[in-house]
N, C-alpha and C. Protein backbone atom coordinates (compact mmCIF):
# COMPACT_ATOMS: atom_id res chain seq x y z
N UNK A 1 199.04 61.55 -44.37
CA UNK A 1 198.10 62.16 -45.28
C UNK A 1 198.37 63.65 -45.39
N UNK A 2 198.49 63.93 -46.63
CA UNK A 2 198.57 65.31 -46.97
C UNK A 2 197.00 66.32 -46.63
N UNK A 3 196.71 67.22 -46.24
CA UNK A 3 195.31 67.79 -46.29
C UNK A 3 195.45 69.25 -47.37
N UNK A 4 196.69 69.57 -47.72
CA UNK A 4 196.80 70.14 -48.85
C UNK A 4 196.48 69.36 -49.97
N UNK A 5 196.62 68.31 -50.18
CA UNK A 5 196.83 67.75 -51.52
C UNK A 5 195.40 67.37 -51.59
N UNK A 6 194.09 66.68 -50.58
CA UNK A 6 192.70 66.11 -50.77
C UNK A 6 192.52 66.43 -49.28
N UNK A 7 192.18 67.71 -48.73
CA UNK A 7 191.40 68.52 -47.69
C UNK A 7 190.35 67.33 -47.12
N UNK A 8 190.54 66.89 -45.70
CA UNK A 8 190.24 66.03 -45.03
C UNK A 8 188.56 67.09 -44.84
N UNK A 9 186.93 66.20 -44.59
CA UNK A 9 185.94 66.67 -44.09
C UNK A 9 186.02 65.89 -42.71
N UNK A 10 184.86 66.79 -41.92
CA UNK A 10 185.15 65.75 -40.94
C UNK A 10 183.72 66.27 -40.27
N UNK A 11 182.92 65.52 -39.58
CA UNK A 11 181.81 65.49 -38.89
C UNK A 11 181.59 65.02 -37.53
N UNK A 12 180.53 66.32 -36.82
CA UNK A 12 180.78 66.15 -35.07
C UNK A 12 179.65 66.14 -34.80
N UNK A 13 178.77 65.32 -33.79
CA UNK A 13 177.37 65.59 -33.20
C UNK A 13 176.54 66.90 -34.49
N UNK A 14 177.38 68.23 -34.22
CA UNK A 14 176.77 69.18 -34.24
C UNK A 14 177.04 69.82 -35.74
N UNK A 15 178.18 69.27 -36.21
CA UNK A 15 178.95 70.24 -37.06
C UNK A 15 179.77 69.71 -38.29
N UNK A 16 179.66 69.93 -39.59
CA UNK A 16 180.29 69.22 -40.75
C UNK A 16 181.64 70.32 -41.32
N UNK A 17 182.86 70.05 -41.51
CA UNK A 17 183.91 70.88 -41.77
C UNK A 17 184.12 70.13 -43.12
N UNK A 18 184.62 71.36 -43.72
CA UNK A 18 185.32 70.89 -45.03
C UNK A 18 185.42 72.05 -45.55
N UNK A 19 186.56 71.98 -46.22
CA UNK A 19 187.68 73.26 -46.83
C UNK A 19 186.82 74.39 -47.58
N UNK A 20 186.86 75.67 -46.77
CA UNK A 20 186.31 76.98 -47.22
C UNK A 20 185.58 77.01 -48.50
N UNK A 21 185.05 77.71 -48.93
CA UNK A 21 184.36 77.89 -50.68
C UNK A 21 183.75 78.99 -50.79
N UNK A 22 183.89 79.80 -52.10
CA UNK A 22 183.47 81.07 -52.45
C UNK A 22 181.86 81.29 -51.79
N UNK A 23 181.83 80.04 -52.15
CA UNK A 23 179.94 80.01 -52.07
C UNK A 23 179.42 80.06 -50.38
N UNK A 24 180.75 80.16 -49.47
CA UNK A 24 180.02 80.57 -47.90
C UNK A 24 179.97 81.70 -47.94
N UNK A 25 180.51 82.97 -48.34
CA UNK A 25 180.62 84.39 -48.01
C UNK A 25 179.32 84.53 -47.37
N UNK A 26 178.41 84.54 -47.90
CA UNK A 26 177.01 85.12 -47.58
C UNK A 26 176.76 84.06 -45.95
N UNK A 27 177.03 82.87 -46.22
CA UNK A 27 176.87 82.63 -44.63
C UNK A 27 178.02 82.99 -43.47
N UNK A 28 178.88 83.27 -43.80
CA UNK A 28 180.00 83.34 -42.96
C UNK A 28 180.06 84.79 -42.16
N UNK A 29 179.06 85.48 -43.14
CA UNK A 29 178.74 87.13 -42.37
C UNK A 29 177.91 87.30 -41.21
N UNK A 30 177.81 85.79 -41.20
CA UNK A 30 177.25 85.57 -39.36
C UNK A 30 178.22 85.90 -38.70
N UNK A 31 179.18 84.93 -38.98
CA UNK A 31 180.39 85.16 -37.81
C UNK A 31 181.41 86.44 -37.94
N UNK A 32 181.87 86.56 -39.53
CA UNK A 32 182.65 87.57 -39.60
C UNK A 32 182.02 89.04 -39.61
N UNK A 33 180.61 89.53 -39.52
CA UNK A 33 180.15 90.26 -39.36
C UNK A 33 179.51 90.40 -38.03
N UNK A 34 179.72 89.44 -37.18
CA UNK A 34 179.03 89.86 -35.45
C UNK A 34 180.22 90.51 -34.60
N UNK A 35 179.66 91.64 -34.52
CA UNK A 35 180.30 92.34 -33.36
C UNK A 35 180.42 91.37 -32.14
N UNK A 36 179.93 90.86 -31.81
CA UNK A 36 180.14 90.54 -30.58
C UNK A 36 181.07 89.21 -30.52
N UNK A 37 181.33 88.63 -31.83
CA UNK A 37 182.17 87.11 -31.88
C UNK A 37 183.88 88.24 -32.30
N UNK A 38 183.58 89.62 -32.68
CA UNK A 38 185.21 90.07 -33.14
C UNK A 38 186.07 89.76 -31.85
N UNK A 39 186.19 90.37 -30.58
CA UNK A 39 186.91 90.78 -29.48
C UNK A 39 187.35 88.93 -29.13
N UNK A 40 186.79 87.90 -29.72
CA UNK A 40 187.57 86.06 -30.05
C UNK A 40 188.24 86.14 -30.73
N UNK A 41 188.51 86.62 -31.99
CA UNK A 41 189.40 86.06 -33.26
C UNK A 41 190.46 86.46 -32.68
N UNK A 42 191.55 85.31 -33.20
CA UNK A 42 193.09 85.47 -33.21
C UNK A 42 193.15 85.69 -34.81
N UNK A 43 193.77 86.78 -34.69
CA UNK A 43 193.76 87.34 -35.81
C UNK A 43 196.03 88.17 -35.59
N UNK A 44 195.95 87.46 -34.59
CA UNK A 44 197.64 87.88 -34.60
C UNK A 44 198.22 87.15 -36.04
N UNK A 45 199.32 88.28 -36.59
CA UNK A 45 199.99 87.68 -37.58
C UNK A 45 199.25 87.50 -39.09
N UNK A 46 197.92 88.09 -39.10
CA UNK A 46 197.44 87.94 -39.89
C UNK A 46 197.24 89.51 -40.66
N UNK A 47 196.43 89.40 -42.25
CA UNK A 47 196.62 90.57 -42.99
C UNK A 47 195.41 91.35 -42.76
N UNK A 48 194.50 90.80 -41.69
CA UNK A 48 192.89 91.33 -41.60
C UNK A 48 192.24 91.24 -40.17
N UNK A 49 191.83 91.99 -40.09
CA UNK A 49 191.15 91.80 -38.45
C UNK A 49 190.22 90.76 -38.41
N UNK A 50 189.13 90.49 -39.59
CA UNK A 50 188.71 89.89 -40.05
C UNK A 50 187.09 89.92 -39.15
N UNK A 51 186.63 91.56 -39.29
CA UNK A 51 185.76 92.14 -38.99
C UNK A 51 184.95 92.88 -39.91
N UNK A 52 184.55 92.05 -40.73
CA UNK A 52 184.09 92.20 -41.77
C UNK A 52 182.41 92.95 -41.79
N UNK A 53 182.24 93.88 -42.39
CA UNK A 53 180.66 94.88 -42.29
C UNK A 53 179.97 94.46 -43.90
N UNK A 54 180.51 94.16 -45.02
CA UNK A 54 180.32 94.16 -46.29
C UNK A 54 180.61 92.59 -46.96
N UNK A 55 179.67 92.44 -47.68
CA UNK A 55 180.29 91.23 -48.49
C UNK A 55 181.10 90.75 -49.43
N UNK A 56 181.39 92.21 -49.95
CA UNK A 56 182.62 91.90 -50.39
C UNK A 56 184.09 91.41 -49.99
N UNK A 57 184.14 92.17 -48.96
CA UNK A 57 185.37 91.89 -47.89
C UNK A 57 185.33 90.58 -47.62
N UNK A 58 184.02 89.97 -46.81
CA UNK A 58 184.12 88.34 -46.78
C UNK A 58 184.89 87.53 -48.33
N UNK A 59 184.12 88.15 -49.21
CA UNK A 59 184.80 87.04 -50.35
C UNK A 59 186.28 87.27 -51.17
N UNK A 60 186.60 88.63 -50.62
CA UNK A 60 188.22 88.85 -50.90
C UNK A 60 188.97 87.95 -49.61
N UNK A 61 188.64 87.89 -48.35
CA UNK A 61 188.86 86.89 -47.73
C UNK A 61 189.31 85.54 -48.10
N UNK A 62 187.96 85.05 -48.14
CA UNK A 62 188.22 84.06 -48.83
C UNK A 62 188.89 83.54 -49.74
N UNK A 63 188.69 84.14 -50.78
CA UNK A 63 189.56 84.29 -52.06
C UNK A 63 191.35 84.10 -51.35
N UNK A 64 191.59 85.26 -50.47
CA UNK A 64 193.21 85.05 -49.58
C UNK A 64 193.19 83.70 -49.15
N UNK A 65 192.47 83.26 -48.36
CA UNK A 65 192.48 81.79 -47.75
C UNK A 65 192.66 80.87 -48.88
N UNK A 66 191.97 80.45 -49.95
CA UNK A 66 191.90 79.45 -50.59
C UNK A 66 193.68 79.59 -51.66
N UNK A 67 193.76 80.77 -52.10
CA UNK A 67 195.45 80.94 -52.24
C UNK A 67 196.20 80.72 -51.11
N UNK A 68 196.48 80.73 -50.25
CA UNK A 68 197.45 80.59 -48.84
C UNK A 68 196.74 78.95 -48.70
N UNK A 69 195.86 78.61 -49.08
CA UNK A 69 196.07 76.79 -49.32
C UNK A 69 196.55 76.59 -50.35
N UNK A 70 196.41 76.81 -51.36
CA UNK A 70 197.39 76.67 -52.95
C UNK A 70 198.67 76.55 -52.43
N UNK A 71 199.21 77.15 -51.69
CA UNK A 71 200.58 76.94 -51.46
C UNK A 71 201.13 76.53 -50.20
N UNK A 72 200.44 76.10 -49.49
CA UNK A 72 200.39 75.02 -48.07
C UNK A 72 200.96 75.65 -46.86
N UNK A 73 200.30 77.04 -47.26
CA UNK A 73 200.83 77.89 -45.91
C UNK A 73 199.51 77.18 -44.58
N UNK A 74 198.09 77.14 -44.68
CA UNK A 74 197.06 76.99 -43.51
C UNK A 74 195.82 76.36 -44.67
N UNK A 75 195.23 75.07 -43.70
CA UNK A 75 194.10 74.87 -44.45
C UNK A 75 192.88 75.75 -43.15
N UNK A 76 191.89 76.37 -44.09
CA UNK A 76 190.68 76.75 -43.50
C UNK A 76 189.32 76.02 -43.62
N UNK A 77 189.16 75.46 -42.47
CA UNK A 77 187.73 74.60 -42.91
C UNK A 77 186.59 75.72 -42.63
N UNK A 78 185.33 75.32 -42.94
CA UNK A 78 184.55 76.20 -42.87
C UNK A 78 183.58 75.36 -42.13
N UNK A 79 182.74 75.43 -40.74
CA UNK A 79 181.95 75.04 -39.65
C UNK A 79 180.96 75.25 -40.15
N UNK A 80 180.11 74.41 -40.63
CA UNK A 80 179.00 73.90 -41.21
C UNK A 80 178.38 73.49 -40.17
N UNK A 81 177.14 74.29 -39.67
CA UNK A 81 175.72 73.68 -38.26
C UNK A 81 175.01 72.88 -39.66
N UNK A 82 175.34 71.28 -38.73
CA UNK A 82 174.34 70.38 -39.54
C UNK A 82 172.93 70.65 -39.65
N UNK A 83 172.36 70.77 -38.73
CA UNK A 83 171.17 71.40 -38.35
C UNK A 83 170.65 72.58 -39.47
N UNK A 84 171.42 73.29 -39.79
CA UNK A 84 170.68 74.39 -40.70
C UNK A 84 171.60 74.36 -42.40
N UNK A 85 172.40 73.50 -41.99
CA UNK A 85 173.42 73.89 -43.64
C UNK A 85 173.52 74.77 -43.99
N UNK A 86 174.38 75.43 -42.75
CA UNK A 86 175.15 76.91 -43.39
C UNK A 86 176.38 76.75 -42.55
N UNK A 87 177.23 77.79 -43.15
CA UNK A 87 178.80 77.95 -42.37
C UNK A 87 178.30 79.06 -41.36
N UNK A 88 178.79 78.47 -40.08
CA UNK A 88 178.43 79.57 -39.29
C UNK A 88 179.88 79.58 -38.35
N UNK A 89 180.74 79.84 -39.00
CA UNK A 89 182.19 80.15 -38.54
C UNK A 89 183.69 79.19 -39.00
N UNK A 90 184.72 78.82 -38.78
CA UNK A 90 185.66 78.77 -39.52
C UNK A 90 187.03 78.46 -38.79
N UNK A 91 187.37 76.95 -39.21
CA UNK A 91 189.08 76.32 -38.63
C UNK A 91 190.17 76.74 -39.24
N UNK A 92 191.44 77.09 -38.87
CA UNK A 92 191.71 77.03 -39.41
C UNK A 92 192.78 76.35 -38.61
N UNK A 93 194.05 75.46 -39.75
CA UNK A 93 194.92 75.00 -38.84
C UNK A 93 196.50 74.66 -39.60
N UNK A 94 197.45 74.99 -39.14
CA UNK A 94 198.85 74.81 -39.67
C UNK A 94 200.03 74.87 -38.71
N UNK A 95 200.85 73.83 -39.30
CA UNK A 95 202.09 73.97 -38.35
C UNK A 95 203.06 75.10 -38.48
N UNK A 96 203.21 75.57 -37.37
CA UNK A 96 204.14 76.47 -36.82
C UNK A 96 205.49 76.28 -36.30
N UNK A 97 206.65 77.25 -36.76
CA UNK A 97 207.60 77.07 -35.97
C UNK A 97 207.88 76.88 -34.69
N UNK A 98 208.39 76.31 -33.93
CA UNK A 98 208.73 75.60 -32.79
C UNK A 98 207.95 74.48 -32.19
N UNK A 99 207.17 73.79 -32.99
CA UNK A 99 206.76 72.15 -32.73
C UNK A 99 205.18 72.09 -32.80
N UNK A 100 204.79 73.44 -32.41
CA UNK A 100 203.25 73.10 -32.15
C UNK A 100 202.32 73.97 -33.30
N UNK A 101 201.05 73.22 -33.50
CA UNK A 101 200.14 73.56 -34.58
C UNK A 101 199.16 74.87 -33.98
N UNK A 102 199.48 76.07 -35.00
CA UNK A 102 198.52 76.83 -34.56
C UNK A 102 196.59 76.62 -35.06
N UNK A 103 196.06 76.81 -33.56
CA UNK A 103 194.64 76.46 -34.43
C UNK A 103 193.76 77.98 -34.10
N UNK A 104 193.17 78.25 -34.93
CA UNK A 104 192.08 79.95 -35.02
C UNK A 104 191.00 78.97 -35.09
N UNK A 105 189.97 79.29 -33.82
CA UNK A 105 188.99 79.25 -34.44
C UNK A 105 187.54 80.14 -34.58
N UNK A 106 187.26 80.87 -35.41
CA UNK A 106 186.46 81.75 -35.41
C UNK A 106 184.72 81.38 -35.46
N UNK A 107 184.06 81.85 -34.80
CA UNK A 107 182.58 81.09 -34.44
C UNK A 107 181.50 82.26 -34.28
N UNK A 108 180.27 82.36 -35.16
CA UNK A 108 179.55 82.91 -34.70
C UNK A 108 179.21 83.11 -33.15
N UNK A 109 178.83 83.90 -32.10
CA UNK A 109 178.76 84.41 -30.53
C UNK A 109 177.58 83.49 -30.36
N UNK A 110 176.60 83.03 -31.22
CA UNK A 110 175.48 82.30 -30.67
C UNK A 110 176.10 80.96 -30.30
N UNK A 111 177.37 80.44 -30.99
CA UNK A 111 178.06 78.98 -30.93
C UNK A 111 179.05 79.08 -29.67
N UNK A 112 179.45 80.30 -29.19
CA UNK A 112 180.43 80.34 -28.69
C UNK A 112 180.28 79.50 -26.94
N UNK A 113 179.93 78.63 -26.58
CA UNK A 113 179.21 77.64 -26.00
C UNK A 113 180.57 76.67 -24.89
N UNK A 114 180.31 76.60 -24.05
CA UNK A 114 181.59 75.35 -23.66
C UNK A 114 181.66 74.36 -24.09
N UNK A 115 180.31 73.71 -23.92
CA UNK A 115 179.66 72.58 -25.03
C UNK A 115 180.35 72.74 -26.60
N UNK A 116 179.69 73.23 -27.34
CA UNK A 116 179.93 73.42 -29.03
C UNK A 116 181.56 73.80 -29.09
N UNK A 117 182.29 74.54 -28.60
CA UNK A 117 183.57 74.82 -28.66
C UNK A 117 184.01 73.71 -28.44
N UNK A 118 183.79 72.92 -27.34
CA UNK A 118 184.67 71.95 -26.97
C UNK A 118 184.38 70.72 -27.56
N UNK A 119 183.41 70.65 -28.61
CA UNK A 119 183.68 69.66 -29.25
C UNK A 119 184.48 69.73 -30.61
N UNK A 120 184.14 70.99 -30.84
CA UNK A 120 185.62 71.58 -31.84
C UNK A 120 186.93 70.88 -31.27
N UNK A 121 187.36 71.28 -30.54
CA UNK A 121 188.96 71.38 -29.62
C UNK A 121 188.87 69.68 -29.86
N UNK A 122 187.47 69.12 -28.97
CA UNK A 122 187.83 67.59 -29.54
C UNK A 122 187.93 66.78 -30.63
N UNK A 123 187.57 67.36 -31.42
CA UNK A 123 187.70 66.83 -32.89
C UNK A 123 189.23 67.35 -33.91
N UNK A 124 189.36 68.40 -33.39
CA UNK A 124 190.98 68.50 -33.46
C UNK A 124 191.75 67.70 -32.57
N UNK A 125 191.72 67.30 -31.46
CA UNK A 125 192.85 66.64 -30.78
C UNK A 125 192.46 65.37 -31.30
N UNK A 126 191.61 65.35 -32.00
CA UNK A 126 191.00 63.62 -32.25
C UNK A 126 191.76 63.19 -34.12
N UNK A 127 191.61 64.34 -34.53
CA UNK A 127 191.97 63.85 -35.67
C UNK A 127 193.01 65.08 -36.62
N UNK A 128 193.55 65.88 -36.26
CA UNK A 128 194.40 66.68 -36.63
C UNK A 128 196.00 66.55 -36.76
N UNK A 129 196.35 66.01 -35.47
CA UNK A 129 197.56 64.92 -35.55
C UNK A 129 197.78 64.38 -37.12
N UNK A 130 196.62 63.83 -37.36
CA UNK A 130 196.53 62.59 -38.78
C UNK A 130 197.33 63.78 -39.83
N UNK A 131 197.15 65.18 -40.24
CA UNK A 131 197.45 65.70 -40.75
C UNK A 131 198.99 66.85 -40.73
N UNK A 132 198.95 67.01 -39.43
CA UNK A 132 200.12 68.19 -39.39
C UNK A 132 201.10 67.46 -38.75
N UNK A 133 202.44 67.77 -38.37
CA UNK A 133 203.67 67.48 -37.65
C UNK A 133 203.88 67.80 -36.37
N UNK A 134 202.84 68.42 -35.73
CA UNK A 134 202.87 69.17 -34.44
C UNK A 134 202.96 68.30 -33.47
N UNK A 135 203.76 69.03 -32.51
CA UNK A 135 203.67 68.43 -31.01
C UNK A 135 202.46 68.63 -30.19
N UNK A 136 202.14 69.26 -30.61
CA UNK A 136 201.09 70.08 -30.15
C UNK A 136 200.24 71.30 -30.38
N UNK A 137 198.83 71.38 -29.95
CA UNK A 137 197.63 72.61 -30.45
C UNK A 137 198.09 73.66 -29.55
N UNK A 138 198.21 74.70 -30.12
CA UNK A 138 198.11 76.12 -29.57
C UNK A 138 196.89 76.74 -30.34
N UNK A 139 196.34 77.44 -29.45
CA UNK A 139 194.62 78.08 -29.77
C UNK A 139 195.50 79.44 -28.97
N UNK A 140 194.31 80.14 -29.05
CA UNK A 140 194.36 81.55 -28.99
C UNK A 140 193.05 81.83 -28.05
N UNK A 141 193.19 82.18 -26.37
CA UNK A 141 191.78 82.06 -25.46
C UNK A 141 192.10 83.47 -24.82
N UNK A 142 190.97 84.62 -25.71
CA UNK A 142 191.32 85.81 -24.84
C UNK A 142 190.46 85.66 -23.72
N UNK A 143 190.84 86.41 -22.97
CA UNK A 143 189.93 86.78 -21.42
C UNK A 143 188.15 87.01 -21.86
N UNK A 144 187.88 87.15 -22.86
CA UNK A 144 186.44 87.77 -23.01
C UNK A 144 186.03 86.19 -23.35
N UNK A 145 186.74 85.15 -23.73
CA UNK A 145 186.28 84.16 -23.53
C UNK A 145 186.24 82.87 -22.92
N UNK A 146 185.31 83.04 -22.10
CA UNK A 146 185.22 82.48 -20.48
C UNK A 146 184.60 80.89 -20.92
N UNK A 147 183.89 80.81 -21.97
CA UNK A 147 183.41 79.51 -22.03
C UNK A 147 184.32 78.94 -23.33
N UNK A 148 185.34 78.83 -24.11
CA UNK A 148 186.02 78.79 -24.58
C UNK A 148 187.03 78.23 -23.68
N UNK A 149 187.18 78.88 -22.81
CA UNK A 149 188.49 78.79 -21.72
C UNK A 149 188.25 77.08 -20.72
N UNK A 150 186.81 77.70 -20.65
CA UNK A 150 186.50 76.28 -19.72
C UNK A 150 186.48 75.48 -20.51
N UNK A 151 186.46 75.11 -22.29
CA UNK A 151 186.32 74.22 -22.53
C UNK A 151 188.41 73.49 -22.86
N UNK A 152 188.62 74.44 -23.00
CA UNK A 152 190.33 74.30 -23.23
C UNK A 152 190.61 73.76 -22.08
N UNK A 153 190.38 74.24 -21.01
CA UNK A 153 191.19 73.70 -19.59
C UNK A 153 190.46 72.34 -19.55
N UNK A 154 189.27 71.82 -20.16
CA UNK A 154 188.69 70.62 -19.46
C UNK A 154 189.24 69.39 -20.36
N UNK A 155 189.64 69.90 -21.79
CA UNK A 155 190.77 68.92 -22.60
C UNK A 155 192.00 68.86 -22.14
N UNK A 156 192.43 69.76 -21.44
CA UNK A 156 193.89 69.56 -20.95
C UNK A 156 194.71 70.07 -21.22
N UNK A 157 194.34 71.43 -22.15
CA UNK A 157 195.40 72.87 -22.57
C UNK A 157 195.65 73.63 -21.28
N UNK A 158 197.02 74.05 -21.24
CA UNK A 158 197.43 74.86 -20.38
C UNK A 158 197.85 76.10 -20.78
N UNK A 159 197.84 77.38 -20.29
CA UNK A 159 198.54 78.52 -20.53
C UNK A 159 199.98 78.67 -20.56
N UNK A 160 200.28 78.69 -21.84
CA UNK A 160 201.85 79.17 -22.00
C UNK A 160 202.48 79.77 -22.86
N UNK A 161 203.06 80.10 -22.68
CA UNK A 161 204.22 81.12 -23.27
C UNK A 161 203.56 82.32 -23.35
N UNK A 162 202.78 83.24 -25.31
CA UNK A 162 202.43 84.70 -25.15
C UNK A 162 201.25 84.34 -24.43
N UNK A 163 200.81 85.76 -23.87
CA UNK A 163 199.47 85.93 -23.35
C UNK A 163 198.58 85.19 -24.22
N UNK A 164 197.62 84.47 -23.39
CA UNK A 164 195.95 84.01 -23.97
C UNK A 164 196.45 82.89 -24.92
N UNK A 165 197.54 82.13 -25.00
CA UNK A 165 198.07 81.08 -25.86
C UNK A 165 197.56 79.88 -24.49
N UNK A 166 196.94 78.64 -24.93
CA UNK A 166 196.88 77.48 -24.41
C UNK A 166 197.42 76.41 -25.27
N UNK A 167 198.04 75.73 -24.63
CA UNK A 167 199.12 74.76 -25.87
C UNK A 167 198.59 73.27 -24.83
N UNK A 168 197.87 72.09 -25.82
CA UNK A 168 197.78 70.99 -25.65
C UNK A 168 198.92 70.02 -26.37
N UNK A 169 199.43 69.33 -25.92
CA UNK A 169 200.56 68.59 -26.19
C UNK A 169 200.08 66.96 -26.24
N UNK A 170 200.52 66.59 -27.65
CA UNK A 170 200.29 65.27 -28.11
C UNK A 170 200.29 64.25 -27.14
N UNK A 171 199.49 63.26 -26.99
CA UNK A 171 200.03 62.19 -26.20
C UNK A 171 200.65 61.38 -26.16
């Protein structure tokens, strides 16, 4: 299955994903506007810190994301809390050179949870395969995130290669 060509949704206990839209900006300034969720984003390699103060910036964002899917560079889902129906942070996921799929995932600080993260991580190792070529998930776990970390090590990611990279490998 292509997820460029008909963008896979997908639904968790907590959380409904499906491919970014102009129409989150205004919710997404939860996450991309909390100071305290910036010092998480992997934002290596990218054109934005993605520390956003204004709403405009969120929807020029966006606007970048939904072109960089036009041409099958990364799909970005957008983390929908079932509970309130809003985006309150953001997947994103694409294969990378040397075998394994890079995954960002950016989360409002109120989500940032061992629990709620790690059912993220499980719903990618559960159904992400279906879409990319990867050998394996590489995430991005800085030191400031300690419950993030515990939830990576309890799926079975290990630390390797650059700093704060955990790479889970297909089974």
């Amino acid at each position: 299955m292509n997820p460029y060509e008909n963008c896979p949704g997908f639904d968790t206990e907590h959380f409904h994903l499906r491919l970014v839209a102009m129409d989150d900006a205004e919710d997404l300034m939860v996450c991309y506007g909390d100071r305290q969720a910036w010092p998480i984003f992997n934002a290596d390699h990218c054109t934005s810190d993605f520390r956003y103060t204004e709403l405009s910036e969120m929807r020029e964002c966006i606007r970048f994301w939904l072109e960089c899917y036009a041409v099958n560079d990364f799909v970005r889902w957008s983390v929908i809390d079932r509970a309130m129906g809003k985006a309150i942070g953001t997947i994103e996921m694409f294969d990378a050179p040397g075998g394994n799929g890079v995954m960002r995932l950016d989360l409002a600080s109120a989500y940032e949870t061992e629990a709620l993260t790690g059912e993220l991580f499980d719903l990618a190792l559960a159904r992400f395969y279906e879409f990319f070529t990867m050998d394996g998930i590489a995430a991005k776990v800085v030191f400031e995130a300690a419950e993030r970390r515990s939830a990576v090590l309890a799926r079975g990611f290990v630390r390797e290669g650059a700093a704060d990279f955990y790479v889970c490998r297909r089974a």
